[in-house]
Protein backbone atom coordinates (compact mmCIF):
# COMPACT_ATOMS: atom_id res chain seq x y z
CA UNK A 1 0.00 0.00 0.00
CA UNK A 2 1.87 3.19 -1.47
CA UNK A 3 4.83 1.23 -2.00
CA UNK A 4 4.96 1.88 -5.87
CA UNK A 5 4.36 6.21 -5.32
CA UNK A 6 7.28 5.84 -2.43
CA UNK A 7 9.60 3.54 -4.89
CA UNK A 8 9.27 6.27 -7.58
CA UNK A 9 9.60 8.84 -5.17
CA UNK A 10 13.20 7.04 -4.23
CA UNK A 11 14.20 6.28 -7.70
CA UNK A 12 13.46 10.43 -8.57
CA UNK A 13 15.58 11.28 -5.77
CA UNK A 14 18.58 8.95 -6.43
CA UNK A 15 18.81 10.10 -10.29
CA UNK A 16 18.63 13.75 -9.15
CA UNK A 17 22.00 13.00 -6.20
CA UNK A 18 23.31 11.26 -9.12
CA UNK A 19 23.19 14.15 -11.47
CA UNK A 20 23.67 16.38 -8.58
CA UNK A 21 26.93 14.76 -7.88
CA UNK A 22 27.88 14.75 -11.65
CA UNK A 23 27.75 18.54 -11.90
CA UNK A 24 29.69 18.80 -8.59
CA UNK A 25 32.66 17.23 -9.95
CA UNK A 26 32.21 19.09 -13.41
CA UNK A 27 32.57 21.88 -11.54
CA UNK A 28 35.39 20.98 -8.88
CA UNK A 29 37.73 20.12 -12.27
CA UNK A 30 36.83 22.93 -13.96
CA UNK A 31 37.90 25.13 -10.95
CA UNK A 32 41.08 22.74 -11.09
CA UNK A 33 42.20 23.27 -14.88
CA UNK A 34 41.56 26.92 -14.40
CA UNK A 35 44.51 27.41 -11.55
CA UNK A 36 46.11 25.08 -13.62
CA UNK A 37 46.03 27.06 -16.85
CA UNK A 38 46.97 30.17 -14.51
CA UNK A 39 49.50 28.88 -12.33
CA UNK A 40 51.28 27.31 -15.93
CA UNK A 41 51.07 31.31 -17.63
CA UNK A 42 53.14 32.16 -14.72
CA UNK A 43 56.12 30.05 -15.57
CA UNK A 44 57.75 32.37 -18.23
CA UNK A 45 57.31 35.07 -15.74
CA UNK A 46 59.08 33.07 -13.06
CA UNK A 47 61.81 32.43 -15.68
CA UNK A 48 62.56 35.82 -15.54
CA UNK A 49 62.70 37.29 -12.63
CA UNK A 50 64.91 34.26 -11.30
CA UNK A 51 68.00 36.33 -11.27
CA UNK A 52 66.36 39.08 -9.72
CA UNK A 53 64.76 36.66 -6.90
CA UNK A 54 66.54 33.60 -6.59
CA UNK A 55 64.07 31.83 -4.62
CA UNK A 56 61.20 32.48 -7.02
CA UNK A 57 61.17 28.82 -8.41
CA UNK A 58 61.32 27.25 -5.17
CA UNK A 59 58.02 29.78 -4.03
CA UNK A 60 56.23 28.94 -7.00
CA UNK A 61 56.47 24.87 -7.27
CA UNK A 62 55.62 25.22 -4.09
CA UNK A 63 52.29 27.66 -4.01
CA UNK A 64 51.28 25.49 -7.84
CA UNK A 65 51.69 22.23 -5.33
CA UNK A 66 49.82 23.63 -2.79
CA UNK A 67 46.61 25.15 -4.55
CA UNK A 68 46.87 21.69 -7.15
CA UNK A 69 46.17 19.95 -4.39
CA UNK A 70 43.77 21.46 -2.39
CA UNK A 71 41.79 21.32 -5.26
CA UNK A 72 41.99 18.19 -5.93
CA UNK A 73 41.09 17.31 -2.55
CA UNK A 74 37.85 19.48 -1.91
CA UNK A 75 36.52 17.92 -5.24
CA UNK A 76 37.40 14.71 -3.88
CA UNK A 77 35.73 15.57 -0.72
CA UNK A 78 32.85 17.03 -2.46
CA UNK A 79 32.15 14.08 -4.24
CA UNK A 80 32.85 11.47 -1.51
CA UNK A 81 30.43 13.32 0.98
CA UNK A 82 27.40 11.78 1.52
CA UNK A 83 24.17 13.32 0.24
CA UNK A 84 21.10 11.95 1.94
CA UNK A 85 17.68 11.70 0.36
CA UNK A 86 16.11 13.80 3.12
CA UNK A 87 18.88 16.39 1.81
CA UNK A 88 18.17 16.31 -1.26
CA UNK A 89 13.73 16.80 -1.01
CA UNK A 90 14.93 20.01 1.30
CA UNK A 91 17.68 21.38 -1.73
CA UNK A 92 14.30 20.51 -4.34
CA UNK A 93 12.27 22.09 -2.17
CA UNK A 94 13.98 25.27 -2.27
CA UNK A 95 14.27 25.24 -5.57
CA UNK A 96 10.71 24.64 -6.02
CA UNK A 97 8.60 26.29 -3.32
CA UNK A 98 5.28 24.90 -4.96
CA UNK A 99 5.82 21.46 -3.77
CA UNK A 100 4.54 22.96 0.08
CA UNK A 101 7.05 20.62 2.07
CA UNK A 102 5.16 17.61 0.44
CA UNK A 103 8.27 15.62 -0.86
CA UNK A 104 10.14 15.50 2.63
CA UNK A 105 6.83 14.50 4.24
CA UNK A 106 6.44 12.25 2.07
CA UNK A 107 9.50 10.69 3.00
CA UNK A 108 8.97 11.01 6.39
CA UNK A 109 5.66 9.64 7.06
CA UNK A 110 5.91 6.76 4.77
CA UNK A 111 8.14 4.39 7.34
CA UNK A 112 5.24 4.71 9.50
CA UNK A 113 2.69 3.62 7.14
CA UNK A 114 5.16 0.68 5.93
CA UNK A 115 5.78 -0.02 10.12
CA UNK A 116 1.95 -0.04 9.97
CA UNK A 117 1.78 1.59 13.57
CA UNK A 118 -1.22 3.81 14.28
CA UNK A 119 -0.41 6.75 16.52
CA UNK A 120 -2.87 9.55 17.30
CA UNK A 121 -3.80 12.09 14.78
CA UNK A 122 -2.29 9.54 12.22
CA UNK A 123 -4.22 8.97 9.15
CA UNK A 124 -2.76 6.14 6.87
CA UNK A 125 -5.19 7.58 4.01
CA UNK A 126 -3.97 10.60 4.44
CA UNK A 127 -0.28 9.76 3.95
CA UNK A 128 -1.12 7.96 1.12
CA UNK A 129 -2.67 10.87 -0.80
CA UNK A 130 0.21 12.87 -0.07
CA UNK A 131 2.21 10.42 -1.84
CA UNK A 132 -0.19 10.44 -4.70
CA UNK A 133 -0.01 13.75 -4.87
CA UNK A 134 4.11 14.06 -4.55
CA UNK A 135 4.73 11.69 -7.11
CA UNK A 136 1.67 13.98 -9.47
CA UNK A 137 4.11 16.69 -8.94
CA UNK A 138 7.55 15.39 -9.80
CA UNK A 139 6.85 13.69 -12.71
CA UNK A 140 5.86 17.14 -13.76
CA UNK A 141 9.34 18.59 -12.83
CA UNK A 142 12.55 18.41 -15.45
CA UNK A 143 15.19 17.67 -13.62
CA UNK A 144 17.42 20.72 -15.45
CA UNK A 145 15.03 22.84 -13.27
CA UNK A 146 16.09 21.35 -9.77
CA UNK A 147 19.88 21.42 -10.55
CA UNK A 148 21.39 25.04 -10.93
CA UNK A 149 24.13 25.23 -14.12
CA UNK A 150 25.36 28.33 -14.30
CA UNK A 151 28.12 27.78 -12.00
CA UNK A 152 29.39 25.02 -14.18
CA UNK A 153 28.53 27.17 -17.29
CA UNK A 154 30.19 29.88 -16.28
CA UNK A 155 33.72 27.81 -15.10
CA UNK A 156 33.32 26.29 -18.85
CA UNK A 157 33.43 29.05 -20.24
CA UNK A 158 36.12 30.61 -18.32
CA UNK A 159 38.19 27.52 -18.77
CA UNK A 160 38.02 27.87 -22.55
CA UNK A 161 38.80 31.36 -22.21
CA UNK A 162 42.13 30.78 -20.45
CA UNK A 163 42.65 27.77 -22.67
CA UNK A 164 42.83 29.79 -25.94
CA UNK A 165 45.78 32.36 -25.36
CA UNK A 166 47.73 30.08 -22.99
CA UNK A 167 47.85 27.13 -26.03
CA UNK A 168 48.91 30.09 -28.14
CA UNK A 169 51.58 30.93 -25.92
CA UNK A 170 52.51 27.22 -26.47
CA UNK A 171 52.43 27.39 -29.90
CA UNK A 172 54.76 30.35 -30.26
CA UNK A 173 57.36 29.42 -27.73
CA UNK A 174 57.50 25.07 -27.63
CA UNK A 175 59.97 25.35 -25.51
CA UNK A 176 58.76 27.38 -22.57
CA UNK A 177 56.72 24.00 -21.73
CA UNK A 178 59.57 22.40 -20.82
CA UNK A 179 60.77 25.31 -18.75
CA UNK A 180 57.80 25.41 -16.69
CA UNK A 181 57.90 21.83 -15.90
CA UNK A 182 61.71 22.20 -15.05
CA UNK A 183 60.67 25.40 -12.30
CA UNK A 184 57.62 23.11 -11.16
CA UNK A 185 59.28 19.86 -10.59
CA UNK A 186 62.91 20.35 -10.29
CA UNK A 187 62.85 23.88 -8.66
CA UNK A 188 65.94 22.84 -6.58
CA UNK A 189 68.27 22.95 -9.94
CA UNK A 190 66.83 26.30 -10.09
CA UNK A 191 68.22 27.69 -6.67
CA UNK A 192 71.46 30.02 -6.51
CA UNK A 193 74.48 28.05 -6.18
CA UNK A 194 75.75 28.19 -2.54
CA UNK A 195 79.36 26.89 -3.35
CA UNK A 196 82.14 28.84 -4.64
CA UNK A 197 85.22 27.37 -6.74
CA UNK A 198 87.99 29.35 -7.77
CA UNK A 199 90.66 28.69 -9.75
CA UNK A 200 93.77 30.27 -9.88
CA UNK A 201 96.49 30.87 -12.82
CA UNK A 202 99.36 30.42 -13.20
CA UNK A 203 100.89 27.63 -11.28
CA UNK A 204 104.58 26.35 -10.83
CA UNK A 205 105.96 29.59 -12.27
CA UNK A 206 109.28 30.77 -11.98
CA UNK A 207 110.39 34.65 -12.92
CA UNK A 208 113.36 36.92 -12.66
CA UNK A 209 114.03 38.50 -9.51
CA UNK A 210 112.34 41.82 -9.88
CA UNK A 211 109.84 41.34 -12.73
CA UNK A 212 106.00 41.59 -12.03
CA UNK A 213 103.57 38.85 -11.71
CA UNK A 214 99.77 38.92 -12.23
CA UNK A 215 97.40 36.70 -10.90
CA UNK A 216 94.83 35.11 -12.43
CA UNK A 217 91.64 33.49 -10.64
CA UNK A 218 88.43 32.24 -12.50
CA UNK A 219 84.78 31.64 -10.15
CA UNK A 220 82.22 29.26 -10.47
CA UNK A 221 79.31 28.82 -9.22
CA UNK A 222 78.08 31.85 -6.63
CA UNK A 223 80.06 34.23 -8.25
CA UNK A 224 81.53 37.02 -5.70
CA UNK A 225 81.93 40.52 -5.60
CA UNK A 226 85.20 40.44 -4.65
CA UNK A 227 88.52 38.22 -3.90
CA UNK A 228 91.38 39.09 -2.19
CA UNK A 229 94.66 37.95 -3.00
CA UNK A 230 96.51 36.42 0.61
CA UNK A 231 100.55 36.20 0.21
CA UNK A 232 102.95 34.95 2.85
CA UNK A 233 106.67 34.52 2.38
CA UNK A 234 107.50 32.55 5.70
CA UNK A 235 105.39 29.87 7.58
CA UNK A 236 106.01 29.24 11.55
CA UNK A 237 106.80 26.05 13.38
CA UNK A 238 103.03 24.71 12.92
CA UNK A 239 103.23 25.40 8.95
CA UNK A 240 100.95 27.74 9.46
CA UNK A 241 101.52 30.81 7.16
CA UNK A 242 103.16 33.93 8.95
CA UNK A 243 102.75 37.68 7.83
CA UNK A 244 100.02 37.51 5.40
CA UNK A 245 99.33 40.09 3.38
CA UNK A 246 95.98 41.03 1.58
CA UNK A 247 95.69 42.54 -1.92
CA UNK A 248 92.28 43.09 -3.52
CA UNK A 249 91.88 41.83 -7.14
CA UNK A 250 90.05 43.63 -9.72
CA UNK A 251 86.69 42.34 -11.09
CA UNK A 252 86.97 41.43 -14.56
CA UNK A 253 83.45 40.80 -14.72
CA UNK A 254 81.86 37.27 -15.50
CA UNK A 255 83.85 35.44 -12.22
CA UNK A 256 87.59 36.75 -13.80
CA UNK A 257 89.33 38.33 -11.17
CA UNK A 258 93.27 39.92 -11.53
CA UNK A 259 95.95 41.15 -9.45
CA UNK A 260 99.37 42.37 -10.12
CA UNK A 261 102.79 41.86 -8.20
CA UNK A 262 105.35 44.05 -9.06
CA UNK A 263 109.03 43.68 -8.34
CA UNK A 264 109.12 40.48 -6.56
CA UNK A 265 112.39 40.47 -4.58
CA UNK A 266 111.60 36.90 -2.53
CA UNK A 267 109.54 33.24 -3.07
CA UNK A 268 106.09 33.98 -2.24
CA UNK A 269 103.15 31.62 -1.84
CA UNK A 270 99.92 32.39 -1.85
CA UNK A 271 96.10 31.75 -2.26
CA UNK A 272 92.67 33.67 -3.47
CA UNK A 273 89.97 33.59 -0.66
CA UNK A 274 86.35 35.13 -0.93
CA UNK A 275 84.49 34.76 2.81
CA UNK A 276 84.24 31.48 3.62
CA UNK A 277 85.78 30.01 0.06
CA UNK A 278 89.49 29.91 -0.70
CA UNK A 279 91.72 28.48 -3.19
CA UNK A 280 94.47 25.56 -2.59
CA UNK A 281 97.50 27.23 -1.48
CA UNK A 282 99.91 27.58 -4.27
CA UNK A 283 103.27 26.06 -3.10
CA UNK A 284 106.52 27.99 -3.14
CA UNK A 285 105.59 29.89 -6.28
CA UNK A 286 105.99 32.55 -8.11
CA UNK A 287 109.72 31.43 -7.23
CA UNK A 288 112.10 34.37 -7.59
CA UNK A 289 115.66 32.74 -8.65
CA UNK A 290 118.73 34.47 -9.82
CA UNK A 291 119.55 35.00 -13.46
CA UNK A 292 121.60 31.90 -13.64
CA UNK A 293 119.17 29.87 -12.27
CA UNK A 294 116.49 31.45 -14.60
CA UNK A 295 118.98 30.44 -17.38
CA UNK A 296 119.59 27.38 -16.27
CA UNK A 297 116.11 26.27 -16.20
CA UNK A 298 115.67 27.61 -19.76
CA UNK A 299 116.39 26.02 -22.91
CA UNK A 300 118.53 28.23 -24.80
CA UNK A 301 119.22 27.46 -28.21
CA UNK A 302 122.52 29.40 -29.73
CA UNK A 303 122.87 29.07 -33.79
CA UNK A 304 125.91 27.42 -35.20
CA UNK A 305 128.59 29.69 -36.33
CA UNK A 306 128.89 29.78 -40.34
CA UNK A 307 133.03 28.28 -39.38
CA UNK A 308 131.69 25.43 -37.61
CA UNK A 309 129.57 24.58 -40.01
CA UNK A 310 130.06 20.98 -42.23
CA UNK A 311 132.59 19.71 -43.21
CA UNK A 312 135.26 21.50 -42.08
CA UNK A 313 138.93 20.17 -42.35
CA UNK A 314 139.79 18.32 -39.40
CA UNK A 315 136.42 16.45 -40.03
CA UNK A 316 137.24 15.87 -43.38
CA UNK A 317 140.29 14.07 -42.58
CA UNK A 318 138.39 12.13 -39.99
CA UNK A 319 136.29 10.91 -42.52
CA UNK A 320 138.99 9.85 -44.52
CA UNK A 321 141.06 8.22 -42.46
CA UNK A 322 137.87 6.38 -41.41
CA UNK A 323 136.40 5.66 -45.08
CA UNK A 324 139.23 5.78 -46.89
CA UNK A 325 137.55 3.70 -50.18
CA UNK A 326 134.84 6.00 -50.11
CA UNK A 327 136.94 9.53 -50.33
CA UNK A 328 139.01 7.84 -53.24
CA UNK A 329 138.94 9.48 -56.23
């Protein structure tokens, strides 16, 4: 008795938390695409102002993850919520005020026909016409009418909107793609260096007493502002260098730094040191030795004078007395 009106009444309200569900989600990925679409224009942007902000990168893959995600998860939520049928008659009710409460009573009442328990001021009859009457009304309902689009219209259209100039940004720069994804999933390899390496020039040379040196020193990685050039002639008992001596180098520009000795009169060692970053020590170079010793250590090369040159006559008789058959006439 009423079963059949209730059973439609159930089946209307299951399609409609069906569809209602449906257009939840819809609307949860569309909101989703959109911050994705707006978070991915940034990346150019970010690629710029790097070197101006050095921790740009790591911000953004960080605020993309963060906003990706809680997206993701209120849809998720959204649509794992549950969304009971006596929920659903109130939401249809307020959308259409001319059903007079009768769907949720409906709903309510029927158990205790089903239960078949009479209370006071119970009418089975009653209860029943209601759901006559309920089920009279929704069949004359569409259920576009219960379920409000233009939320999920409006993030359609707005997704399509973002979607046009942001593949035409694609289009004209392929590469920038790859870029982004670089600053959103590798924004570590992004990051300022924190290391310093310097290399210094020249090594293991040896000059004239006197004659100038300059010093050469090449940076990697966080490039500094500035070096200073430490010399020390003497070490004490320890090893440790004694007297040092601080020179600044010029910036070259592009990590190429230079300093000048003049007149070196004694063996020097020395190093290149920026804060906490320094250079190997050189060993006992530049290494000031006397001209001999220059000369010695040089290869010189004389040419032949134009009397010493082959054959000349006590050769000649060498030869012969050595070949004689072959100097016969």
């Amino acid at each position: 008795m009423g079963q059949e009106e209730y059973q439609e009444l159930a089946s209307f309200l299951k399609r409609f938390i069906r569809r209602f569900k449906l257009f939840q989600g819809i609307e949860g990925i569309c909101l989703t695409a959109i911050c994705a679409l707006l978070l991915f224009a940034l990346g150019p942007g970010v690629q710029q102002i790097k070197g101006f902000v050095p921790y740009a990168p790591l911000a953004y893959s960080i605020v993309t993850a963060a906003v990706l995600l809680f997206l993701f998860a209120w849809t998720v939520i959204r649509l794992c919520r549950g969304f009971s049928q006596e929920r659903a008659a109130l939401y249809i009710e307020q959308k259409q005020p001319k059903l007079r409460n009768n769907l949720i009573n409906s709903l309510q009442l029927y158990p205790e026909v089903a239960a078949a328990r009479e209370a006071p001021g119970f009418s089975t009859s009653m209860v029943l016409a209601l759901l006559r009457t309920t089920r009279k009304q929704l069949s004359a309902l569409q259920m576009d009418q219960l379920i409000d689009t233009r939320r999920v219209k409006a993030s359609l259209r707005l997704l399509a909107a973002l979607f046009i100039p942001v593949l035409a940004m694609v289009l004209f720069n392929p590469s920038w793609v790859g870029e982004t994804f670089s600053l959103l999933t590798r924004p570590l390899d992004h990051l300022p260096p924190s290391k310093t390496a310097i290399e210094v020039n020249p090594k293991g040379l040896r000059v004239v007493r006197g004659s100038p040196v300059t010093i050469q020193a090449s940076t990697s990685g966080a490039i500094p502002k500035s070096l200073e050039l430490i010399i020390w002639s003497s070490t004490n008992e320890r090893g440790e260098p004694a007297a040092e001596e601080k020179v600044a180098m010029e910036n070259l520009g592009e990590g190429e730094f230079t300093a000048t000795l003049g007149r070196l009169a004694k063996t020097l060692r020395y190093r290149v040191a920026t804060g906490a970053f320094s250079s190997p020590r050189i060993p006992p170079k530049p290494s000031i030795r006397r001209k001999s010793a220059m000369f010695r250590s040089l290869s010189i090369h004389r040419p032949i004078p134009a009397l010493a040159r082959w054959p000349y006559p006590g050769a000649m008789s060498k030869a012969s007395k050595a070949r004689p058959s072959a100097l016969a006439p």
